[in-house]
N, C-alpha and C. Protein backbone atom coordinates (compact mmCIF):
# COMPACT_ATOMS: atom_id res chain seq x y z
N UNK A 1 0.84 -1.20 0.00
CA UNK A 1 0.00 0.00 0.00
C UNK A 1 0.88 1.25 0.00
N UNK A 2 2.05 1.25 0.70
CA UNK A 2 2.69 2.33 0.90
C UNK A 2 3.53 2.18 -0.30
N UNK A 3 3.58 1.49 -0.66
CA UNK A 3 4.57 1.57 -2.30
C UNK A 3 3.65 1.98 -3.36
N UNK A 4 2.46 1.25 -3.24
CA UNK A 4 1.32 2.08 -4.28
C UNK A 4 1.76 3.27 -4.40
N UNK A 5 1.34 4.00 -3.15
CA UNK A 5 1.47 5.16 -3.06
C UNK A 5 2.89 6.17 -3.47
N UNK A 6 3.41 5.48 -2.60
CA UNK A 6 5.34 5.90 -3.28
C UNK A 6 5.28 6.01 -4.59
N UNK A 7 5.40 5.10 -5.30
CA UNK A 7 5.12 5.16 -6.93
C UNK A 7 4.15 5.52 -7.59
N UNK A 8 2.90 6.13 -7.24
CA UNK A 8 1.87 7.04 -7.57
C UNK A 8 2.17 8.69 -7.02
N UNK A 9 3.10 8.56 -6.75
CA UNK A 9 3.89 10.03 -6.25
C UNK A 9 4.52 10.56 -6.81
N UNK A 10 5.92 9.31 -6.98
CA UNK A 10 6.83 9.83 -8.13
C UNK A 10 6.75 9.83 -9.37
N UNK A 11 5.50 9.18 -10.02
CA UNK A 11 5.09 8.99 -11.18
C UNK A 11 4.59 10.29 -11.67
N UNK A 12 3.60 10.95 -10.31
CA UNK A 12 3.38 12.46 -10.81
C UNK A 12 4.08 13.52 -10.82
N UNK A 13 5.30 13.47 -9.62
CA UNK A 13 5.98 14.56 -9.54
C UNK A 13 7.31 14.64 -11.06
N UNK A 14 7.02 13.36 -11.57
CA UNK A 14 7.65 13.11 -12.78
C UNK A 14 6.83 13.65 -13.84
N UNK A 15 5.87 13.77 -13.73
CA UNK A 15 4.94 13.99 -15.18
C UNK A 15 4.68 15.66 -15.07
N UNK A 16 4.62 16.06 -13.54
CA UNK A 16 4.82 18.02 -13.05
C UNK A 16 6.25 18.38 -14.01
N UNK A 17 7.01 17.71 -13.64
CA UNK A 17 8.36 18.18 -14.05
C UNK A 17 8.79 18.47 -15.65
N UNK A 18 7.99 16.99 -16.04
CA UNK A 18 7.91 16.95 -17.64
C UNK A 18 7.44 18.33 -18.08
N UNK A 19 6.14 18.18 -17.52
CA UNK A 19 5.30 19.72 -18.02
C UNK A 19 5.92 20.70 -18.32
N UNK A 20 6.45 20.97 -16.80
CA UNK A 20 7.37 22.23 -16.72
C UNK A 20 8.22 22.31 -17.54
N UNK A 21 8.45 21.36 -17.83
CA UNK A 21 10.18 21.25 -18.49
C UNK A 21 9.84 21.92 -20.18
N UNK A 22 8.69 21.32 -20.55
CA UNK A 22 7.84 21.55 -22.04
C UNK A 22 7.38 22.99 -21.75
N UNK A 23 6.92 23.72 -20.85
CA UNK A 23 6.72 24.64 -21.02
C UNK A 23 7.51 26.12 -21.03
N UNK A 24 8.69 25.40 -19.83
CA UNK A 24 9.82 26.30 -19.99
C UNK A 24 10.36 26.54 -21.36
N UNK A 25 10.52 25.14 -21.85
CA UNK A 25 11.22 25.21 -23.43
C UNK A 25 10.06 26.16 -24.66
N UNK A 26 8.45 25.86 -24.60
CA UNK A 26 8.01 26.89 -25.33
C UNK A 26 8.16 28.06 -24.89
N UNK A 27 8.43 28.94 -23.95
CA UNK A 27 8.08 29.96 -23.65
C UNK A 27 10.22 30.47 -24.38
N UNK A 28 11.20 29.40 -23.86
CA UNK A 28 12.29 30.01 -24.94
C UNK A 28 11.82 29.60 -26.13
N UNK A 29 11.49 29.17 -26.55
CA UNK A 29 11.61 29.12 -27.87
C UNK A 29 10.58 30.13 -28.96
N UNK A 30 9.50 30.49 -27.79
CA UNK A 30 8.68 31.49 -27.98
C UNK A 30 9.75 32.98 -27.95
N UNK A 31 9.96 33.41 -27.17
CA UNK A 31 11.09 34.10 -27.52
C UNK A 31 12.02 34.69 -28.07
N UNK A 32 12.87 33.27 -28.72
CA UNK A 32 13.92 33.32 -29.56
C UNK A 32 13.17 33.38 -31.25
N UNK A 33 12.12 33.08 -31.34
CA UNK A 33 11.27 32.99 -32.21
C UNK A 33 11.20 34.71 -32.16
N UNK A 34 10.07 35.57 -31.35
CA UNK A 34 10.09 37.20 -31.19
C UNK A 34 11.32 37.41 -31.62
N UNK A 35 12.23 37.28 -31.10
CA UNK A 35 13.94 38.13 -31.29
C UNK A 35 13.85 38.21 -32.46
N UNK A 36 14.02 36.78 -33.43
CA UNK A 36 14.42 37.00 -34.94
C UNK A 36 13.39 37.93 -35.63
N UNK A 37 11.99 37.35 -35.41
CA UNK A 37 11.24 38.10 -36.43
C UNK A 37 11.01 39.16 -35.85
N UNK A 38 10.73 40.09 -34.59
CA UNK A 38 10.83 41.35 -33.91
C UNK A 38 9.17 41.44 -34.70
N UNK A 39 8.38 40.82 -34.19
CA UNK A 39 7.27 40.95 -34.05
C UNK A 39 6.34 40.79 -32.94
N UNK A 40 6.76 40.01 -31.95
CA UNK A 40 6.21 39.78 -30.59
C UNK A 40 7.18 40.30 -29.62
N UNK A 41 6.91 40.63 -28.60
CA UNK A 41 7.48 41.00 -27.60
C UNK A 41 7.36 39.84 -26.55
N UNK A 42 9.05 39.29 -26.37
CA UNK A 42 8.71 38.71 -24.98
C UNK A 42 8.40 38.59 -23.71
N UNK A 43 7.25 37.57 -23.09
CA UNK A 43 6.61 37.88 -22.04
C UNK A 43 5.64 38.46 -22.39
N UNK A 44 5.13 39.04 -24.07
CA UNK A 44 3.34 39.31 -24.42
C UNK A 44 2.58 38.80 -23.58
C-alpha cells in the first residue's frame, strides 16, 4: 500500500516536471522565435 502510493507520487511529480520542463522550453523558444522576427514582444 505504501509503495502504491510511493510510486503514484513519483510517477506524478515526474509527469509536473515533464510539463514544466515543455513549457519552460516553449516559452524560450517562444522568444527566440520574437527576437528573430521582432514581431512579438517577450513575455506578451
Amino acid at each position: 500500500m505504501v509503495a502504491d502510493f510511493l510510486r503514484g507520487t513519483r510517477a506524478l511529480v515526474v509527469g509536473l516536471l515533464i510539463l514544466l520542463a515543455g513549457l519552460g522550453t516553449a516559452d524560450a523558444a517562444e522568444a527566440l522565435l520574437a527576437r528573430y522576427l521582432g514581431t512579438v514582444q517577450p513575455g506578451d
